[in-house]
Protein backbone atom coordinates (compact mmCIF):
# COMPACT_ATOMS: atom_id res chain seq x y z
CA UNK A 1 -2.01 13.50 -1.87
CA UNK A 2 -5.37 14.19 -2.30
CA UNK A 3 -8.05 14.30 1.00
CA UNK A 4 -10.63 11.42 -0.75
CA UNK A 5 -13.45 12.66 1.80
CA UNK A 6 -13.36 16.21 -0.01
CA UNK A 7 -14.22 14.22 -3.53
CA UNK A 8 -18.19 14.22 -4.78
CA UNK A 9 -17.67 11.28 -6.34
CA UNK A 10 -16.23 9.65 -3.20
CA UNK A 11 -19.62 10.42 -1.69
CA UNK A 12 -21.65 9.19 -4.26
CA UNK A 13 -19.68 6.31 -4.14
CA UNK A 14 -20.44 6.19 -0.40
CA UNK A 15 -23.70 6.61 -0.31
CA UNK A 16 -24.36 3.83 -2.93
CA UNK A 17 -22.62 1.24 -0.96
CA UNK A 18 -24.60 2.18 2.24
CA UNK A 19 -27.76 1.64 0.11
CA UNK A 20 -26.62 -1.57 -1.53
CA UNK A 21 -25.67 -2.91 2.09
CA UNK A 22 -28.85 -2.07 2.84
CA UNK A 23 -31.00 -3.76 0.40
CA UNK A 24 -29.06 -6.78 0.52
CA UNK A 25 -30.12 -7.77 3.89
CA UNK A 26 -32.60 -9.65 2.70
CA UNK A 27 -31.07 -11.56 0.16
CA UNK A 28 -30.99 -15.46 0.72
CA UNK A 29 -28.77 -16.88 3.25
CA UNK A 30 -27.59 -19.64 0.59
CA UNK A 31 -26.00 -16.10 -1.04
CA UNK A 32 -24.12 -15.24 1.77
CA UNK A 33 -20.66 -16.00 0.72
CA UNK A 34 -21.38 -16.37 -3.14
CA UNK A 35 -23.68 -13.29 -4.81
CA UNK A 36 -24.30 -11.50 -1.74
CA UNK A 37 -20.72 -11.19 -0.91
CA UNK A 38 -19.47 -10.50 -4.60
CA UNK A 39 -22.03 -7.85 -4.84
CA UNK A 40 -21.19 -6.25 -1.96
CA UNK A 41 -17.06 -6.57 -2.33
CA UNK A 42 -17.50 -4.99 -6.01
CA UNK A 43 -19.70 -2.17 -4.77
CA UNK A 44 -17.38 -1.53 -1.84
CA UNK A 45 -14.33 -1.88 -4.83
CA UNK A 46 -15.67 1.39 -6.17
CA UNK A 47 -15.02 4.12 -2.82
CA UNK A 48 -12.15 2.15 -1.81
CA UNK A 49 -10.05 2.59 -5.44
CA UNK A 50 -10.94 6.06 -5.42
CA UNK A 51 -9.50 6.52 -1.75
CA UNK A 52 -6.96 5.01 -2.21
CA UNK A 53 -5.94 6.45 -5.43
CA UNK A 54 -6.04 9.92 -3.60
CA UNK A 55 -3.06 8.45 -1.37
CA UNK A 56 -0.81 8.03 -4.65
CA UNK A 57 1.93 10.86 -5.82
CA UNK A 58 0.37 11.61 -8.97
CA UNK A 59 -2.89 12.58 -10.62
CA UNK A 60 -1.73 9.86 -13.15
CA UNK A 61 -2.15 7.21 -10.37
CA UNK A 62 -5.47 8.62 -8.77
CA UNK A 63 -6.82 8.32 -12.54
CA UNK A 64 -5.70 4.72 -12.51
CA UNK A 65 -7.14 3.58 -9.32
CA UNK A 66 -10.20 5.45 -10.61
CA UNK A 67 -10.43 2.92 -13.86
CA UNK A 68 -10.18 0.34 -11.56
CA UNK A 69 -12.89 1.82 -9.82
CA UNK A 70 -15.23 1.96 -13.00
CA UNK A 71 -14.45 -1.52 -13.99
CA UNK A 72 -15.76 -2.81 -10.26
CA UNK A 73 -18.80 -0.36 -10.93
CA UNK A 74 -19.19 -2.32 -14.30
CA UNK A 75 -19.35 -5.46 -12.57
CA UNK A 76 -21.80 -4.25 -10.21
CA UNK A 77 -23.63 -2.69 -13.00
CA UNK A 78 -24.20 -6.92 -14.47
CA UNK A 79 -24.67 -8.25 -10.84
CA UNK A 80 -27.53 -5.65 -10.06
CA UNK A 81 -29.86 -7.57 -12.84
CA UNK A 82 -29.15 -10.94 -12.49
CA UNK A 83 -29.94 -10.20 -8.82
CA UNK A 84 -33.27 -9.06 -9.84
CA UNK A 85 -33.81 -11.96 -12.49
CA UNK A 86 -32.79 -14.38 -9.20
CA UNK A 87 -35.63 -12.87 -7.49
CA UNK A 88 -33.93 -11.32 -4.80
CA UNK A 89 -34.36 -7.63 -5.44
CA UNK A 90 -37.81 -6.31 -6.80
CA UNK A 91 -38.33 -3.48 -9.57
CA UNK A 92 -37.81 -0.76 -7.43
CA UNK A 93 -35.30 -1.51 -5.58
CA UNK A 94 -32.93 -2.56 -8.43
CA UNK A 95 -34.29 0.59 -10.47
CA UNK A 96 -33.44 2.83 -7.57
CA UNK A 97 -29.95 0.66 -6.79
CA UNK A 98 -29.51 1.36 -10.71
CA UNK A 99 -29.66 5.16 -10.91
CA UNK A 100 -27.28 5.70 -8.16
CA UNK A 101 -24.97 3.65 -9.53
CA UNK A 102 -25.53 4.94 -13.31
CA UNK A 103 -24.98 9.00 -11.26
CA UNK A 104 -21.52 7.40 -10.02
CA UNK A 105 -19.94 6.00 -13.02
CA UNK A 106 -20.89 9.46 -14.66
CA UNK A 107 -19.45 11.16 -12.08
CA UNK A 108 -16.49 8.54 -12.42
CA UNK A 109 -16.32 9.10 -16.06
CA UNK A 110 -16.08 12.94 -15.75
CA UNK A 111 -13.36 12.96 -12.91
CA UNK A 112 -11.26 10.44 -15.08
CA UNK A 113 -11.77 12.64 -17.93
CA UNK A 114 -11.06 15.83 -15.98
CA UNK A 115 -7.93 14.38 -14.46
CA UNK A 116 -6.79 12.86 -18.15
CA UNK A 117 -7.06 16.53 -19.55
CA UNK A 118 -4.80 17.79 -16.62
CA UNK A 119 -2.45 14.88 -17.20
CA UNK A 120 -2.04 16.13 -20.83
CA UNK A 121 -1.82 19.71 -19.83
CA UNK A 122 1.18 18.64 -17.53
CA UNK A 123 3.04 16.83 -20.41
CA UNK A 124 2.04 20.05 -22.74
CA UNK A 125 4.13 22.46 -20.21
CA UNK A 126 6.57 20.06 -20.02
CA UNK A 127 7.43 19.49 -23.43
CA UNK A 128 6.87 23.48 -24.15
CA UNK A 129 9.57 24.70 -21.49
């Protein structure tokens, strides 16, 4: 078991959820419980897999819960311009919105990666012994 606080990408994670939450404060009130709320539950989706994938028995597991992870950042990564085609978020704030999330899923990428090559290593020693 993994401590999920201790993880970068956790953080980033984090911090882009704080920011989305943020910015979507001003959305409409008509998107309360439809765009608004999907947006937010994706984007909250990201932190939450990793987290929780820290509480499984096996690096195998964590790297699971983190491809969950990069499939809700996906989602988020559509929902961030249609918000911005709707109207509801302006250049900047979707461009800034954007970045973090693109620095997240690269993070993402590199920890599944990292914890793929370990998983092989594992099966290497295994097989070797």
């Amino acid at each position: 078991m993994k401590d999920f606080r201790k993880l970068k990408v956790w953080e980033k994670a984090h911090a882009f959820v704080l920011l989305l939450y943020r910015e979507t404060q001003t959305f409409p009130a008509a998107e309360q419980y439809g765009l608004t709320s999907q947006l937010r539950r994706a984007a909250v989706s990201i932190p939450s897999n990793i987290a929780e994938g820290c509480g499984r028995n096996s690096d195998a597991e964590l790297r699971r819960f983190c491809e969950i992870a990069m499939g809700s950042a996906s989602e988020v990564e559509y929902q961030l311009p249609l918000c911005q085609d709707l109207g509801f978020l302006k250049f900047e704030k979707h461009t800034c919105l954007h970045n973090s999330l693109l620095d997240c899923k690269r993070m993402l990428n590199t920890f599944i990666q990292t914890l793929q090559q370990a998983e092989h290593l594992l099966k290497n020693q295994r097989i070797s012994s």
